[in-house]
C-alpha atoms as a PDB file:
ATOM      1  CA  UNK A   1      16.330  30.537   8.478  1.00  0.00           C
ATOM      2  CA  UNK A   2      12.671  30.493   9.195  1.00  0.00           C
ATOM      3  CA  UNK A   3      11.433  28.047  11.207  1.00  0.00           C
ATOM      4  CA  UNK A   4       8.259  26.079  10.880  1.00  0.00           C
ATOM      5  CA  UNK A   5       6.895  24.691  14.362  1.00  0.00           C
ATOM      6  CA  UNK A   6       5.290  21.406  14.320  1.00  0.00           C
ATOM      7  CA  UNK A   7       4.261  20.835  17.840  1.00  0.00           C
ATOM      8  CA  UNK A   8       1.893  18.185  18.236  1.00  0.00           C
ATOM      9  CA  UNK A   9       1.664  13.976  17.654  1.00  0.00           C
ATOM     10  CA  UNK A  10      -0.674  12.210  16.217  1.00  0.00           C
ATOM     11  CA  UNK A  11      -1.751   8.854  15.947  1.00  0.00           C
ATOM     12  CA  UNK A  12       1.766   7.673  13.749  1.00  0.00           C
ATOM     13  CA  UNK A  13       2.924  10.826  12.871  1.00  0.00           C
ATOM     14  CA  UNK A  14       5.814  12.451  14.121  1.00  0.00           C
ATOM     15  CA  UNK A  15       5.773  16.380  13.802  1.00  0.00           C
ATOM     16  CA  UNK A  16       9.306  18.190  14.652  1.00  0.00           C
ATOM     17  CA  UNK A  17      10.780  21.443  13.511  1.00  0.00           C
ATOM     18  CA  UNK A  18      11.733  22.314  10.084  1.00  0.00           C
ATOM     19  CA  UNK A  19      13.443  25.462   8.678  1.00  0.00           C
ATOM     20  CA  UNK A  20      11.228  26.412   5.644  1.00  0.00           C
ATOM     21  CA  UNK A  21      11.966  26.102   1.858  1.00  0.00           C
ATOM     22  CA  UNK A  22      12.372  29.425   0.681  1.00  0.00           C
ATOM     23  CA  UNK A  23      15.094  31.327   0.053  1.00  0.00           C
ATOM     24  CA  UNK A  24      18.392  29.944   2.509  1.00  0.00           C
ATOM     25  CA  UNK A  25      21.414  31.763   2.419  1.00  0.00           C
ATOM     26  CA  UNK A  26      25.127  29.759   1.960  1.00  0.00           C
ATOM     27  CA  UNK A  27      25.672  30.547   5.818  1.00  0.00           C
ATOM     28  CA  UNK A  28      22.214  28.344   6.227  1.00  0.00           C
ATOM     29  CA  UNK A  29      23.801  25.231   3.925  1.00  0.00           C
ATOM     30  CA  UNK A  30      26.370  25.285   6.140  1.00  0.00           C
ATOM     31  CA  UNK A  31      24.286  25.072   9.583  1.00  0.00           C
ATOM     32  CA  UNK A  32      22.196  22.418   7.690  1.00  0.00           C
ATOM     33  CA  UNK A  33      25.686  20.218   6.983  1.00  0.00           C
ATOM     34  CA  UNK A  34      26.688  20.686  10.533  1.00  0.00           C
ATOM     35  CA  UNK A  35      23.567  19.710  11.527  1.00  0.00           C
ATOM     36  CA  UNK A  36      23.507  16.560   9.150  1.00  0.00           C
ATOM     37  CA  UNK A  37      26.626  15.694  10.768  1.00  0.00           C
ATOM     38  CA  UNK A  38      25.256  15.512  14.167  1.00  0.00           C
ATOM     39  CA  UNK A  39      22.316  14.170  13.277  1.00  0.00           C
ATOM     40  CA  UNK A  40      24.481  10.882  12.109  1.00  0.00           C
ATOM     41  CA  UNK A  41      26.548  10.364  15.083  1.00  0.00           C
ATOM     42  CA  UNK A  42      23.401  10.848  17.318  1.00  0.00           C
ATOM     43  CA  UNK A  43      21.364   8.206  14.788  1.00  0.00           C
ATOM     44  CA  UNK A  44      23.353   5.518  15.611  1.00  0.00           C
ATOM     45  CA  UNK A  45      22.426   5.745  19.655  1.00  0.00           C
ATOM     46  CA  UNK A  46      18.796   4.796  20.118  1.00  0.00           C
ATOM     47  CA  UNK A  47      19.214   6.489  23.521  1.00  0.00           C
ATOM     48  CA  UNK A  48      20.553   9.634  22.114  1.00  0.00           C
ATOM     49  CA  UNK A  49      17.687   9.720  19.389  1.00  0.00           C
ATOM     50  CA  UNK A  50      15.313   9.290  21.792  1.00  0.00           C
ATOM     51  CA  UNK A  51      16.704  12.290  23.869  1.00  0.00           C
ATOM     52  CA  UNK A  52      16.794  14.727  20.994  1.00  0.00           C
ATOM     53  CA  UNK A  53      13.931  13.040  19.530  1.00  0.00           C
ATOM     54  CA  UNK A  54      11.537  14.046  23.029  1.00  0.00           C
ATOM     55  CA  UNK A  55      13.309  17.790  23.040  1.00  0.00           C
ATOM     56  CA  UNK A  56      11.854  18.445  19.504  1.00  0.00           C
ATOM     57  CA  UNK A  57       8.182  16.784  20.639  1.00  0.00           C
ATOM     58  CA  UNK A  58       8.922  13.805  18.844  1.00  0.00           C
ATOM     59  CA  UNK A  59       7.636  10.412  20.085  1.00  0.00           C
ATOM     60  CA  UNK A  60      10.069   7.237  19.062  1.00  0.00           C
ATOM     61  CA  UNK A  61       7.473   4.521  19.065  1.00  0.00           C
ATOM     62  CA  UNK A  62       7.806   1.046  19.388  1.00  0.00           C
ATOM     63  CA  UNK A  63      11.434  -0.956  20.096  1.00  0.00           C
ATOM     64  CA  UNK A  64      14.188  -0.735  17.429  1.00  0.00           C
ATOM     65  CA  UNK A  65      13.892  -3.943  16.053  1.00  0.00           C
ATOM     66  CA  UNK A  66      10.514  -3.337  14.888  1.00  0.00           C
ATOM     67  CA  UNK A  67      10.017  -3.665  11.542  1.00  0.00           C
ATOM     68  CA  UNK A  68       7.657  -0.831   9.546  1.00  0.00           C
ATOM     69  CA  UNK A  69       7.119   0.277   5.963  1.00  0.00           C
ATOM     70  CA  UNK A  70       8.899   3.211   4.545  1.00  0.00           C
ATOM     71  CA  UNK A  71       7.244   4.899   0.761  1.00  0.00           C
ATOM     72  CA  UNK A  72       9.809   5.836  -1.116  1.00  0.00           C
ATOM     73  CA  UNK A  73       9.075   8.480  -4.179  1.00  0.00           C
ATOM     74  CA  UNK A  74      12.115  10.442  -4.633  1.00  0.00           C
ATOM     75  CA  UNK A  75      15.349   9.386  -4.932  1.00  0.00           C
ATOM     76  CA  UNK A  76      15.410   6.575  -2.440  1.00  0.00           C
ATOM     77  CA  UNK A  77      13.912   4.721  -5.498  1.00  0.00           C
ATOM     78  CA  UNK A  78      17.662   3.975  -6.397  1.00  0.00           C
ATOM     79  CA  UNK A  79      20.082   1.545  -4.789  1.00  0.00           C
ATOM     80  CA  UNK A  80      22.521   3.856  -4.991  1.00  0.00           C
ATOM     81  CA  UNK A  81      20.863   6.551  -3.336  1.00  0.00           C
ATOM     82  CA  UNK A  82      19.082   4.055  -0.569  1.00  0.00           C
ATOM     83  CA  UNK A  83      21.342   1.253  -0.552  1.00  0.00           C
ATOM     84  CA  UNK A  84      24.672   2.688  -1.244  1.00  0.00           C
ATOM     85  CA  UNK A  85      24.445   6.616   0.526  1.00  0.00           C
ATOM     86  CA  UNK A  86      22.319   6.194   2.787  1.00  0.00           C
ATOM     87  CA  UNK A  87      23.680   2.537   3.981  1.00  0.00           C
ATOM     88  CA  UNK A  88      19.979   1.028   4.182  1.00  0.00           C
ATOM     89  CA  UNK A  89      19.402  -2.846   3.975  1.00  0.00           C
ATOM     90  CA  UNK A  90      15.309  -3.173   3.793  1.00  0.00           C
ATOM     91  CA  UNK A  91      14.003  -6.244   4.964  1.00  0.00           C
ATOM     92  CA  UNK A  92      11.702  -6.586   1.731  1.00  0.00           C
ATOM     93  CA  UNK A  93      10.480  -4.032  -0.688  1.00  0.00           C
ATOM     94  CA  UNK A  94       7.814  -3.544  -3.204  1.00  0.00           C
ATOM     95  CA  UNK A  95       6.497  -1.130  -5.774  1.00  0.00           C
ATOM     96  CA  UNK A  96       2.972   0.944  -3.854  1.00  0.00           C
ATOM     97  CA  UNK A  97       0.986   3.988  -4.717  1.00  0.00           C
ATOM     98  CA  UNK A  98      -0.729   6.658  -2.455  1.00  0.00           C
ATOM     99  CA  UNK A  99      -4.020   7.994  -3.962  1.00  0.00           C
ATOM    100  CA  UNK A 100      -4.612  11.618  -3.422  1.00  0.00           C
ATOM    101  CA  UNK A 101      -1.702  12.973  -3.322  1.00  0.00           C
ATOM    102  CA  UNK A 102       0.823  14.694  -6.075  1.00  0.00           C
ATOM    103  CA  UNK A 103       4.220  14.640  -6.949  1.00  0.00           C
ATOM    104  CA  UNK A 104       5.811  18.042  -6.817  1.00  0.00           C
ATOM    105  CA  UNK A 105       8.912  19.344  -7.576  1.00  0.00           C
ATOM    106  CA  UNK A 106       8.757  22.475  -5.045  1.00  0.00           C
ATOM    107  CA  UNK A 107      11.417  22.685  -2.618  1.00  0.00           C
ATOM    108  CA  UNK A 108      14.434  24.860  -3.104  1.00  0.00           C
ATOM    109  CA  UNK A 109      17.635  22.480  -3.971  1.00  0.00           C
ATOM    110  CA  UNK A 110      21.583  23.335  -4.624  1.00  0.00           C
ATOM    111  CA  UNK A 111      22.870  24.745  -6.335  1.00  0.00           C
ATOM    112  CA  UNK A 112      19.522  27.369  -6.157  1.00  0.00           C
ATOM    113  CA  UNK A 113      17.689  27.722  -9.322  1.00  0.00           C
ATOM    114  CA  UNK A 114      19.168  24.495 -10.948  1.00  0.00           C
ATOM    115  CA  UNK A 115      17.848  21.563  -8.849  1.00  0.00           C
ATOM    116  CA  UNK A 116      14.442  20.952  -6.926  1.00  0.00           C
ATOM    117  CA  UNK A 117      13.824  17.810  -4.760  1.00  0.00           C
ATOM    118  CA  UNK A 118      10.465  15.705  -4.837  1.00  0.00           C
ATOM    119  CA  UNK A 119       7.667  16.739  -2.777  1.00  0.00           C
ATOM    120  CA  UNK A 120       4.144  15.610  -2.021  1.00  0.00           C
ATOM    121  CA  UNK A 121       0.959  17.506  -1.758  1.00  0.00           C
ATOM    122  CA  UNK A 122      -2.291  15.762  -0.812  1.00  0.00           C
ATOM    123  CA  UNK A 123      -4.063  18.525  -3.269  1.00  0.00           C
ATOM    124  CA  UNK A 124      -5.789  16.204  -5.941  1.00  0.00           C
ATOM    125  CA  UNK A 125      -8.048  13.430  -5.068  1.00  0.00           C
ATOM    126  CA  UNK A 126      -7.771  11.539  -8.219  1.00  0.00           C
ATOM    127  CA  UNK A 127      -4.076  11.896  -8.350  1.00  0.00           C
ATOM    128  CA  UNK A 128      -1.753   9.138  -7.260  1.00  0.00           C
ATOM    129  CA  UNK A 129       1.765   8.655  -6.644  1.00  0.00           C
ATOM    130  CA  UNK A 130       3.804   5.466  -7.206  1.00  0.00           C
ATOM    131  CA  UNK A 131       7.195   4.444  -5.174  1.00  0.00           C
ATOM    132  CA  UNK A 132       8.797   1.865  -3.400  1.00  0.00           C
ATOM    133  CA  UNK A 133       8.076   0.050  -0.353  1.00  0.00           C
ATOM    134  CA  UNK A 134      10.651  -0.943   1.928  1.00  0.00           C
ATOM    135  CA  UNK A 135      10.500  -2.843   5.240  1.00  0.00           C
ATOM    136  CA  UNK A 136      13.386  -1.265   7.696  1.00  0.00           C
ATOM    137  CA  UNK A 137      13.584  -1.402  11.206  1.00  0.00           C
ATOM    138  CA  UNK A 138      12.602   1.711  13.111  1.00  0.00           C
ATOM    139  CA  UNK A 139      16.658   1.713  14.235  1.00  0.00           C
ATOM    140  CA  UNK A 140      17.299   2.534  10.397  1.00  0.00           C
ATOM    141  CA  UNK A 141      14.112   4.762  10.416  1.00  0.00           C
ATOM    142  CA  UNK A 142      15.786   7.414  12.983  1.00  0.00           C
ATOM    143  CA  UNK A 143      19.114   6.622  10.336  1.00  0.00           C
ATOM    144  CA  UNK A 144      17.412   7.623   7.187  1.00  0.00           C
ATOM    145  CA  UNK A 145      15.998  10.311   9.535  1.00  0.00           C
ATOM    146  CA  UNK A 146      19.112  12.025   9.995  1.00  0.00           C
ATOM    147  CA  UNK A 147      20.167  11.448   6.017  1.00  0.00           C
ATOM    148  CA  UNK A 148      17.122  13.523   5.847  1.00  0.00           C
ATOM    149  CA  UNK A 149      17.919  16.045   8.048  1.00  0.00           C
ATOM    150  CA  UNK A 150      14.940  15.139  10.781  1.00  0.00           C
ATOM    151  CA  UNK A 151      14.267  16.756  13.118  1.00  0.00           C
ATOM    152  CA  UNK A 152      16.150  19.565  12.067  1.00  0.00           C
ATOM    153  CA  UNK A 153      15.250  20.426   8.403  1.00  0.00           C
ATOM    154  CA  UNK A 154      12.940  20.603   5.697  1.00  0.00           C
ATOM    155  CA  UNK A 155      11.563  17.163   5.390  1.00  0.00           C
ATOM    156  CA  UNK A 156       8.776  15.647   8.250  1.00  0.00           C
ATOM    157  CA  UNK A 157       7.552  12.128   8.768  1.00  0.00           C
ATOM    158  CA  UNK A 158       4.115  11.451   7.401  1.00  0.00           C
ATOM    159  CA  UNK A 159       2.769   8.546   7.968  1.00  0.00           C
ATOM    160  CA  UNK A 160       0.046   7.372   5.104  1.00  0.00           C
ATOM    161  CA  UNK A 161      -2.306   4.713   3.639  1.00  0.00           C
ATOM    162  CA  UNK A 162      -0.728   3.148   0.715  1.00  0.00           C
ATOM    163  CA  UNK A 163      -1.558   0.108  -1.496  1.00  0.00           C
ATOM    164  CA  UNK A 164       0.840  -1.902  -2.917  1.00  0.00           C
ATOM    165  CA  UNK A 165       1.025  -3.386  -6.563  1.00  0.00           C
ATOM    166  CA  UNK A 166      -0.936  -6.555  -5.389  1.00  0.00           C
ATOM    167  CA  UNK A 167      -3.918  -4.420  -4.018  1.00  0.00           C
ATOM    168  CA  UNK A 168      -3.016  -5.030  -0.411  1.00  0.00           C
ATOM    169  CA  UNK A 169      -2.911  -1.836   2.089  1.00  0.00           C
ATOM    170  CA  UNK A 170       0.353  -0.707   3.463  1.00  0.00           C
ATOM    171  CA  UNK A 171       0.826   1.516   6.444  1.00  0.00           C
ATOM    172  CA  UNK A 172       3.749   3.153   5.427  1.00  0.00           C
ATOM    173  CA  UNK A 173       6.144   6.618   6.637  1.00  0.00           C
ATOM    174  CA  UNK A 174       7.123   8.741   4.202  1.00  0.00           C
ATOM    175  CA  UNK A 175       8.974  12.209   3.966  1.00  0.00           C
ATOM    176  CA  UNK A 176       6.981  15.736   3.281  1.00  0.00           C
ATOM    177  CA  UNK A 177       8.342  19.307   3.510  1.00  0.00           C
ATOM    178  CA  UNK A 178       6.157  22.689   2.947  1.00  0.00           C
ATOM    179  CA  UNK A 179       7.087  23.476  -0.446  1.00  0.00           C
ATOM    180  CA  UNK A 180       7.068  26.586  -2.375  1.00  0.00           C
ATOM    181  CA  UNK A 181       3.651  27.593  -4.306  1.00  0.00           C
ATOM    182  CA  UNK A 182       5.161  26.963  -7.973  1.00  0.00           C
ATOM    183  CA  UNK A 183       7.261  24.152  -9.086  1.00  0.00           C
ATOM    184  CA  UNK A 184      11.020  23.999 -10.184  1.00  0.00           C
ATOM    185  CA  UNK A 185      12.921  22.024 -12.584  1.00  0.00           C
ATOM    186  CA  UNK A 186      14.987  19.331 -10.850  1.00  0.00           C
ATOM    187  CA  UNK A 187      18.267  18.703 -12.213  1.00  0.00           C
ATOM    188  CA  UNK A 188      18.740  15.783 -15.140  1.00  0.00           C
ATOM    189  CA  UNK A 189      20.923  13.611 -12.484  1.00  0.00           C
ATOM    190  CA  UNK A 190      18.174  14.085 -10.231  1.00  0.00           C
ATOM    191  CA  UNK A 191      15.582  13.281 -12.187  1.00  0.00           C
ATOM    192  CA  UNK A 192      17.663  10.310 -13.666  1.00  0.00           C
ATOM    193  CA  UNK A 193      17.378   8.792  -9.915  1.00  0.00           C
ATOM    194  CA  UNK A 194      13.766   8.629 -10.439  1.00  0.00           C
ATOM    195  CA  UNK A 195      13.474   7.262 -13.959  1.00  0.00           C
ATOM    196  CA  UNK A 196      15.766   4.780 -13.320  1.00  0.00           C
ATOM    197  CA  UNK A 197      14.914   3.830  -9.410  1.00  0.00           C
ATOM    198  CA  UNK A 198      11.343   3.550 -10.941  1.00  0.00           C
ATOM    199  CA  UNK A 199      11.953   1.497 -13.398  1.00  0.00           C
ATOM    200  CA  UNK A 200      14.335  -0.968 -11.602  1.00  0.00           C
ATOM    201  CA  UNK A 201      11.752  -1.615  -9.257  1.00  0.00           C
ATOM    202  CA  UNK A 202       8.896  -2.403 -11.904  1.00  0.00           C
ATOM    203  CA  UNK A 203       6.743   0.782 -11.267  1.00  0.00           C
ATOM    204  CA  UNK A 204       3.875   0.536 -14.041  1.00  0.00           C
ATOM    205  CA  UNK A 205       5.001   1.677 -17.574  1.00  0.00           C
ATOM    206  CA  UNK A 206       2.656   5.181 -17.385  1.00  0.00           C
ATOM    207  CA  UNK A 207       3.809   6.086 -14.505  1.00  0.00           C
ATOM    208  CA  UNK A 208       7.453   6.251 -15.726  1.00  0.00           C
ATOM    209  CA  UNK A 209       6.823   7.921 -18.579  1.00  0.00           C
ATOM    210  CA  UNK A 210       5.273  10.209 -16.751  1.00  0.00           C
ATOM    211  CA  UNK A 211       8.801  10.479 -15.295  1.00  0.00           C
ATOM    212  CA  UNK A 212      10.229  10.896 -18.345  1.00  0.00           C
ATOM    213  CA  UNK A 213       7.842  14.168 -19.434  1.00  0.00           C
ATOM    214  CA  UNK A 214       9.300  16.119 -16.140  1.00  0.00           C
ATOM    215  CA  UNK A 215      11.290  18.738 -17.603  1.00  0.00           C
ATOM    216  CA  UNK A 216      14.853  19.102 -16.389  1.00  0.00           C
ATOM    217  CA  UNK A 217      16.808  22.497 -15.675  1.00  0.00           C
ATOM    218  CA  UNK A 218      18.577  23.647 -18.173  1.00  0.00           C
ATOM    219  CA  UNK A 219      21.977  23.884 -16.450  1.00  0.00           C
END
């Protein structure tokens, strides 16, 4: 798999290495799973994370009890995806949006052709992009790390300006991956995550039928 190198830190953000987006073969799925396995059992050592953290030129910042904001967009909208899969327990949420950015649908999903995750590209000034806040602890930060497959894969931490429902500004991490140049169809449960996550969460009424207008794949 082609690798991406992200080898600097700046102020907040935390750049690692990420295979890119394109094509990846079965034998790569399967690296990526063993990966995702390790990435688990080392998550739940801060020591460990902070080891494999520093080899990929990652900076863990702050103590683990720490509590910071994480933008959800994707998925993570829905319990069952953030609560239930994942095993998070925020601290507080709300619903946000991050002006200038756009929500994509161009990374390269399984099975190939028939799903494509969420993305974000900061390619439209007067776009914006509405989520969900949650507060987690930077111990569950590295843990939805590894459900994300950092440092190892696809998605990195950004970290961004967003404003939240009340007007009030959020520093906030989210996930962003290089995408491909065209868009995909993500799959009808996918896409069901969304609508639903969205709306469970009070996103404004616009902005989930905006949802709702994202065409499926067929299959």
């Amino acid at each position: 798999m082609a690798i991406v190198a992200w080898c600097s830190i700046a102020t907040g953000r935390v750049r690692g290495c990420l295979p890119s987006v394109g094509r990846v073969g079965n034998s790569g799925w399967v690296m990526l799973r063993i990966l995702l396995k390790f990435n688990a059992l080392v998550a739940s050592s801060w020591t460990l994370s902070w080891c494999l953290y520093r080899l990929h030129g990652i900076q863990l910042i702050g103590p683990p009890d720490e509590a910071v904001w994480y933008f959800a967009y994707g998925a993570n909208m829905h319990d069952s995806a953030f609560r239930e899969r994942r095993g998070m327990r925020p601290l507080e949420w709300r619903s946000g949006r991050v002006r200038g950015h756009r929500l994509r649908f161009n990374l390269e999903g399984r099975p190939r052709g028939q799903a494509a995750p969420a993305n974000l590209s900061a390619d439209d000034p007067r776009a914006e992009v509405w989520g969900v806040l949650y507060k987690i602890t930077r111990r569950d930060l590295v843990r939805l790390d590894a459900t994300e497959g950092v440092p190892w894969w696809r998605y990195r931490p950004l970290w961004l300006d967003v404003e939240d429902s009340s007007g009030n500004p959020v520093r906030a991490v989210t996930y962003i991956a290089q995408g491909n140049e065209a868009d995909g169809n993500p799959s009808l449960r996918y896409l069901t995550l969304l609508r639903e996550g969205a709306r469970a969460h009070g996103l404004p009424e616009h902005y989930v039928r905006f949802l709702e207008q994202v065409r499926c794949s067929r299959l």
